[in-house]
Protein backbone atom coordinates (compact mmCIF):
# COMPACT_ATOMS: atom_id res chain seq x y z
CA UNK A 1 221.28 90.82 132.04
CA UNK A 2 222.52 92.59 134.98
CA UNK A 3 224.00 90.98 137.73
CA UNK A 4 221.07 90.79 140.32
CA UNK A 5 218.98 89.46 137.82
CA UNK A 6 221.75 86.18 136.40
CA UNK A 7 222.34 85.06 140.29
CA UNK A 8 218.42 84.49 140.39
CA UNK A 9 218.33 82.20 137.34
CA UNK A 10 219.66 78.34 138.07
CA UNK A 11 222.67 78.89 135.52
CA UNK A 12 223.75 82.16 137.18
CA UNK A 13 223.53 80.15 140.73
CA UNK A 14 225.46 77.39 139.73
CA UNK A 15 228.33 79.82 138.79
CA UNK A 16 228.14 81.31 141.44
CA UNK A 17 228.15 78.33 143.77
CA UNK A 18 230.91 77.10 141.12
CA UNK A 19 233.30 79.64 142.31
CA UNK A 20 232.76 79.76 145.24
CA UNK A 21 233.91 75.94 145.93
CA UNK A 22 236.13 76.38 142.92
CA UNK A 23 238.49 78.71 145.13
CA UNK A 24 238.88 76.04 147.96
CA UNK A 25 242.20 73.81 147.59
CA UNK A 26 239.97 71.01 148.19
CA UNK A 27 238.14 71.19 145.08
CA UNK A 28 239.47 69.24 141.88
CA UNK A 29 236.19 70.11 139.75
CA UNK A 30 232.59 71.25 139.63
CA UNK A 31 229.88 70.05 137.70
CA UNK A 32 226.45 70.39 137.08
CA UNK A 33 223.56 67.48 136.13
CA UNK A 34 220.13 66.18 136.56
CA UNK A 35 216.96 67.33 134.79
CA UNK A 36 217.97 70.91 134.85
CA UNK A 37 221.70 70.16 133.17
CA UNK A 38 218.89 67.41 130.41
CA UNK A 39 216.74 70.39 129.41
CA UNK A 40 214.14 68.43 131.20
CA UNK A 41 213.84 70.80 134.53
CA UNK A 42 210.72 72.71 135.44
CA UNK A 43 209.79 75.04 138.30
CA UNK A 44 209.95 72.06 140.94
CA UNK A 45 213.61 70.83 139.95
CA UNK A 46 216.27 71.15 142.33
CA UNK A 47 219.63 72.62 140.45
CA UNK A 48 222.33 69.71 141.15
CA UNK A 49 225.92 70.45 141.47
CA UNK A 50 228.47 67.52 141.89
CA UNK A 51 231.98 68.70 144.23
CA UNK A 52 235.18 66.06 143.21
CA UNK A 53 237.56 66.51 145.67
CA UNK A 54 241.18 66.01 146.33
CA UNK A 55 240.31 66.29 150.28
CA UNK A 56 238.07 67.00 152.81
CA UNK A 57 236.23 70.83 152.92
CA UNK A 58 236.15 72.13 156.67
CA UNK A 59 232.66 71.86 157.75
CA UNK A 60 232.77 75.27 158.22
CA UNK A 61 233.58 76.78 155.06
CA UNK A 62 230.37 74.56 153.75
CA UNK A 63 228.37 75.85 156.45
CA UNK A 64 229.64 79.18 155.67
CA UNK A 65 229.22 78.89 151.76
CA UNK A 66 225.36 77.90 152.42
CA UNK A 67 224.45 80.01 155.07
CA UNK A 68 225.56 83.20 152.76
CA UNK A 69 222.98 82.31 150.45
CA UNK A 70 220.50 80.95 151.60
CA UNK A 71 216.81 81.56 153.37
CA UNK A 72 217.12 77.90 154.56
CA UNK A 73 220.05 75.55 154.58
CA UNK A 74 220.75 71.72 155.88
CA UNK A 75 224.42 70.96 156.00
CA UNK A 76 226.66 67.37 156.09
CA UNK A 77 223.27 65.69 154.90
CA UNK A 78 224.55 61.55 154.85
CA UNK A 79 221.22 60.06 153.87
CA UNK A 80 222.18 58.90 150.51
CA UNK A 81 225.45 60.64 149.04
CA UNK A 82 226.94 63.31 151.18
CA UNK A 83 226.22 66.17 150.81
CA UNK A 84 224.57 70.50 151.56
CA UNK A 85 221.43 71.44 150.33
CA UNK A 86 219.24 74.73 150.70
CA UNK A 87 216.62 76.94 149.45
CA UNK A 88 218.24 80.33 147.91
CA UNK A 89 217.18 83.49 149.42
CA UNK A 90 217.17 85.64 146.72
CA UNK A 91 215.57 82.56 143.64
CA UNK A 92 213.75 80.73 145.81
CA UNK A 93 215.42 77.87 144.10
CA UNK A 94 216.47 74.69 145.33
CA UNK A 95 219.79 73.64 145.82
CA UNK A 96 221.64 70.37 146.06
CA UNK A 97 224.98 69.47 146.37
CA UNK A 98 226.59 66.57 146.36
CA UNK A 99 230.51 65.84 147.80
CA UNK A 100 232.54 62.94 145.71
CA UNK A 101 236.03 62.46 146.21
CA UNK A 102 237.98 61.71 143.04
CA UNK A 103 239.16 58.12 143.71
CA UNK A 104 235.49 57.45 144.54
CA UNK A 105 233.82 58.25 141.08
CA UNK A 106 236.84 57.29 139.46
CA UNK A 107 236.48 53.58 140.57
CA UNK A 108 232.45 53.55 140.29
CA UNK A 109 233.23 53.44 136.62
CA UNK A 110 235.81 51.37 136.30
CA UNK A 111 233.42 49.38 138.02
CA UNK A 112 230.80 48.76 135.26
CA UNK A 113 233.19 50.03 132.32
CA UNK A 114 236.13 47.97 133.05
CA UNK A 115 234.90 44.87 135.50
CA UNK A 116 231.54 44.90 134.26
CA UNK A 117 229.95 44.47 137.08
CA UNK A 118 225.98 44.80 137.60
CA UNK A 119 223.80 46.01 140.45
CA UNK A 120 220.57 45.26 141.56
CA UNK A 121 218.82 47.79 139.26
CA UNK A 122 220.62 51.48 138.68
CA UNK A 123 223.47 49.43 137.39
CA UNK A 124 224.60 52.51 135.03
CA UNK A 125 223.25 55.65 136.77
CA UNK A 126 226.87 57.22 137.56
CA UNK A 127 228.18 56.19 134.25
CA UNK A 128 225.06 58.32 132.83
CA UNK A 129 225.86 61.64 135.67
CA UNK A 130 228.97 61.93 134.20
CA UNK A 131 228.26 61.34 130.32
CA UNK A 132 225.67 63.96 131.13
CA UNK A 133 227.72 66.42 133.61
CA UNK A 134 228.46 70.40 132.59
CA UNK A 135 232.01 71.37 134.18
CA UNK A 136 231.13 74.83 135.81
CA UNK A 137 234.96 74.48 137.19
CA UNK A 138 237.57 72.41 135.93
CA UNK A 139 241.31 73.89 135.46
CA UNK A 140 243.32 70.77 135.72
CA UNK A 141 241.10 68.91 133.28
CA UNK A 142 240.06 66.44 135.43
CA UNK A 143 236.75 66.03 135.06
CA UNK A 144 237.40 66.56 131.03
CA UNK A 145 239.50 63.45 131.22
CA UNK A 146 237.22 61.45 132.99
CA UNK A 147 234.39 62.05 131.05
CA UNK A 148 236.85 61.01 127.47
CA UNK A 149 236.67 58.08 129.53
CA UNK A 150 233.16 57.53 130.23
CA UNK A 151 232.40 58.39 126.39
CA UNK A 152 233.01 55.00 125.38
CA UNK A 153 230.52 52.35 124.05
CA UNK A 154 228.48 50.31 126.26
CA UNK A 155 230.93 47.17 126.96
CA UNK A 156 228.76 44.07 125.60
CA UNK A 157 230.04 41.92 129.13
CA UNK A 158 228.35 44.64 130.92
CA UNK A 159 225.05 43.98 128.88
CA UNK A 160 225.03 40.02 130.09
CA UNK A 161 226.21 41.09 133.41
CA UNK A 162 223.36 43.52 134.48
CA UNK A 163 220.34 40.93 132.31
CA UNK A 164 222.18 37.98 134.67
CA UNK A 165 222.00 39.73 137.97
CA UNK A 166 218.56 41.22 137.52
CA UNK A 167 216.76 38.58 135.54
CA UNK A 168 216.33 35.52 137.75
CA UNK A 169 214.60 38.05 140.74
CA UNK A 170 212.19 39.43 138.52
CA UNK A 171 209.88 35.82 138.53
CA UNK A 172 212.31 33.02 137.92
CA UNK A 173 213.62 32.48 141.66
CA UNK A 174 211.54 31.45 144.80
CA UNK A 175 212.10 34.79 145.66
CA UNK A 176 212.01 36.67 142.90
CA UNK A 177 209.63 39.60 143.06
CA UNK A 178 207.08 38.47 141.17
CA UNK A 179 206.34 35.70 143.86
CA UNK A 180 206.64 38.34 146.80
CA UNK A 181 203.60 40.28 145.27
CA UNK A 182 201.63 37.13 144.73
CA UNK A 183 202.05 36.01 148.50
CA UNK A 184 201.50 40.13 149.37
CA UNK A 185 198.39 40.37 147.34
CA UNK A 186 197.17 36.97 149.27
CA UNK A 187 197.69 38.39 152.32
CA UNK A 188 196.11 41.45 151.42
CA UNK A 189 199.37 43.65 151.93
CA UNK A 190 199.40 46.85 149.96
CA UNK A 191 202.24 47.94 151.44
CA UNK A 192 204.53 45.07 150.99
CA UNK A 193 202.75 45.04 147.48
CA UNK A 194 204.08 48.55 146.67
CA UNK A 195 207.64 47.77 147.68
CA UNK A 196 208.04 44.74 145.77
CA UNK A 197 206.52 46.15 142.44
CA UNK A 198 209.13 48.98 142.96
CA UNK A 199 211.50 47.00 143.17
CA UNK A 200 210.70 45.03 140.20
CA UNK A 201 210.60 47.97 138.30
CA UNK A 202 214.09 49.14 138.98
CA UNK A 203 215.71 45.65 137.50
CA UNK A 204 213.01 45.75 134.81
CA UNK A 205 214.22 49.26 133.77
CA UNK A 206 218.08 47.80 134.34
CA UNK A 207 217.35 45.27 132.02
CA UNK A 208 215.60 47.19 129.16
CA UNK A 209 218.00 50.01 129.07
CA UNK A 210 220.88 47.74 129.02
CA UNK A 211 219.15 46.03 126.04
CA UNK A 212 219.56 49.48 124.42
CA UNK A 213 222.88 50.36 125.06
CA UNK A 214 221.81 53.01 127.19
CA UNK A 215 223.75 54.33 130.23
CA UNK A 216 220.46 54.11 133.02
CA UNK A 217 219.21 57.74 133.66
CA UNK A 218 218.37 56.94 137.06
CA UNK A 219 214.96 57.19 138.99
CA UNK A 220 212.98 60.01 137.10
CA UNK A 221 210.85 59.92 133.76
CA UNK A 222 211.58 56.86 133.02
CA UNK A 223 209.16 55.93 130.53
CA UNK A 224 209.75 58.99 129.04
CA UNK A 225 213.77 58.23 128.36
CA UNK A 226 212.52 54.56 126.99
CA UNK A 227 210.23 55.66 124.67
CA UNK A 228 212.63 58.56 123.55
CA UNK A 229 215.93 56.83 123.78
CA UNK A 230 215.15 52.86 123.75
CA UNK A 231 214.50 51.52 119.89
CA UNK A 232 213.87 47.91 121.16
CA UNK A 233 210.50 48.40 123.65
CA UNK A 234 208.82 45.08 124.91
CA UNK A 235 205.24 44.85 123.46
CA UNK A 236 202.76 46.22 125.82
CA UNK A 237 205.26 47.86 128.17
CA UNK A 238 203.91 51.03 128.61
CA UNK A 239 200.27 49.84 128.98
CA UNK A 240 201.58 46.96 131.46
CA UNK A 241 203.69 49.19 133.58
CA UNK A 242 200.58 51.35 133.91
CA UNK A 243 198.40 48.82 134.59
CA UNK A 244 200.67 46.96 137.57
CA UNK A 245 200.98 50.61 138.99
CA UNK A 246 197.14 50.55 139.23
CA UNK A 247 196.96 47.50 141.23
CA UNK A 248 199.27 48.85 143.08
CA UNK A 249 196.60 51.78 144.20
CA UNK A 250 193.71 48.94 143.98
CA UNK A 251 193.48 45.27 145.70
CA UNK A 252 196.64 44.21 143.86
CA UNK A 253 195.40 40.81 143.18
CA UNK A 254 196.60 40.95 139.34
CA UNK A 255 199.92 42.53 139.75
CA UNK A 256 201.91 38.96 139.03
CA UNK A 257 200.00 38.32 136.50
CA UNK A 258 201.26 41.39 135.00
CA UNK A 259 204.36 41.39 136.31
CA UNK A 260 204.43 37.72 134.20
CA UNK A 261 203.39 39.65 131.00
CA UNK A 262 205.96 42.09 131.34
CA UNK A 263 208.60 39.59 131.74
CA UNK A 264 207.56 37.14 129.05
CA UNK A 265 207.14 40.12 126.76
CA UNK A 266 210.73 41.50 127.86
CA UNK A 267 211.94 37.82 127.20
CA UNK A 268 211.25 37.38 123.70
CA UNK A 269 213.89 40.89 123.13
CA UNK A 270 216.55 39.66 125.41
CA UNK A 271 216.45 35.81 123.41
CA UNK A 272 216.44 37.78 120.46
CA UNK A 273 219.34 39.73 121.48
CA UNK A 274 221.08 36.20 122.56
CA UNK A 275 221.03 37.77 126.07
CA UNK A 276 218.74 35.13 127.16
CA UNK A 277 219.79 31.83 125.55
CA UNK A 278 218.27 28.86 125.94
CA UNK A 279 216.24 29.95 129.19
């Protein structure tokens, strides 16, 4: 493969992007993940690269790094993690970069692997980026050592910690979301309707793949990781999910009913795995 042609596939980019962060004194490591990293990209995935650093990279070497190769570029992007993204000239392909310094990441899993302690849904999703990250750059071993770390078993407190955060707001509390959708659907709010079942699904997905032992693989496919990856399924999950997102796109005058189903169905696992005892 000559060279032209490897710096227009997403592996040749992301060496080349690799080194060309990997040279600043900034940078501790480089690493690849998402879909592409999974096997699971197609033509519409962005390639995702993940910058650790030791210190802050001038804002003009990034803009300089991006503008060099690309056809369209947005720079010191803060809307969720910080970060560069752009469209490469010569691929086509799409390009996003995220910044993390080291202390950051490093305490995000110490977070759920040491303290055990749960968010509201996405509990596990860094623990999973970095079970699941490539090192394209790496010469201090760094990244190698954190991710020893991070291959580790899922911690059991962890388990109780993510079912007792994100249990009691699916339907048990006055404001759990199961009650929001009823009082949307009342009121004839789709909109309000849509957030809340979203939101419902990201502790019902917290929940299940914490059941499993699984590290959560954050907001894509998800179905598709819990029917490849989860061995304990609640009965009529995949049908139910389907059939609240249809409400959803209809009157949604039956999404807490089975919002209800889902939960009583996801209850008899959890009491089974003594997750849920006596509740």
């Amino acid at each position: 493969m000559s060279q032209t042609d490897r710096s227009n596939t997403a592996a040749g980019v992301a060496f080349e992007i690799a080194a060309a962060f990997g040279a600043l004194p900034q940078v501790e490591a480089v690493a690849s993940a998402g879909s592409r990293t999974l096997g699971m990209g197609d033509h519409a995935s962005d390639l995702d690269l993940y910058i650790y650093l030791c210190g802050e990279i001038p804002l003009a070497k990034r803009t300089e790094i991006a503008t060099a190769r690309a056809v369209w570029a947005e720079v010191d992007n803060h809307t969720w993690e910080p970060g560069d993204e752009w469209v490469e000239a010569g691929s086509g392909l799409a390009v996003d970069i995220m910044f993390r310094h080291t202390e950051w990441i490093q305490d995000q899993l110490e977070r759920v692997l040491r303290r055990h302690q749960a968010s509201i849904g996405y509990s596990t999703c860094l623990w999973h980026n970095i079970r699941t990250s490539h090192a394209l750059h790496d010469p201090g071993g760094w990244l190698a050592a954190l991710q020893r770390f991070a291959d580790q078993p899922y911690p059991e407190p962890l388990r109780q910690a993510i079912v007792d955060k994100n249990h009691p707001i699916l339907r048990r509390n006055l404001s759990s979301y199961t009650h929001q959708i009823e009082r949307a659907a009342s009121r004839g709010d789709r909109v309000s309707i849509n957030h809340r079942v979203t939101a419902f699904l990201a502790s019902y997905f917290d929940i299940l793949f914490a059941l499993n032992r699984q590290p959560h693989p954050g907001e894509k496919r998800l179905l598709t990781f819990a029917r490849e990856r989860c061995d304990k399924k609640p009965e009529g999950m995949e049908s139910g999910i389907g059939a609240l997102l249809d409400q959803v796109g209809a009157d949604g005058k039956q999404a807490a009913e089975i919002c209800r189903f889902l939960v009583d169905s996801l209850d008899r696992m959890l009491k089974d795995e003594g997750l849920l005892p006596g509740r």
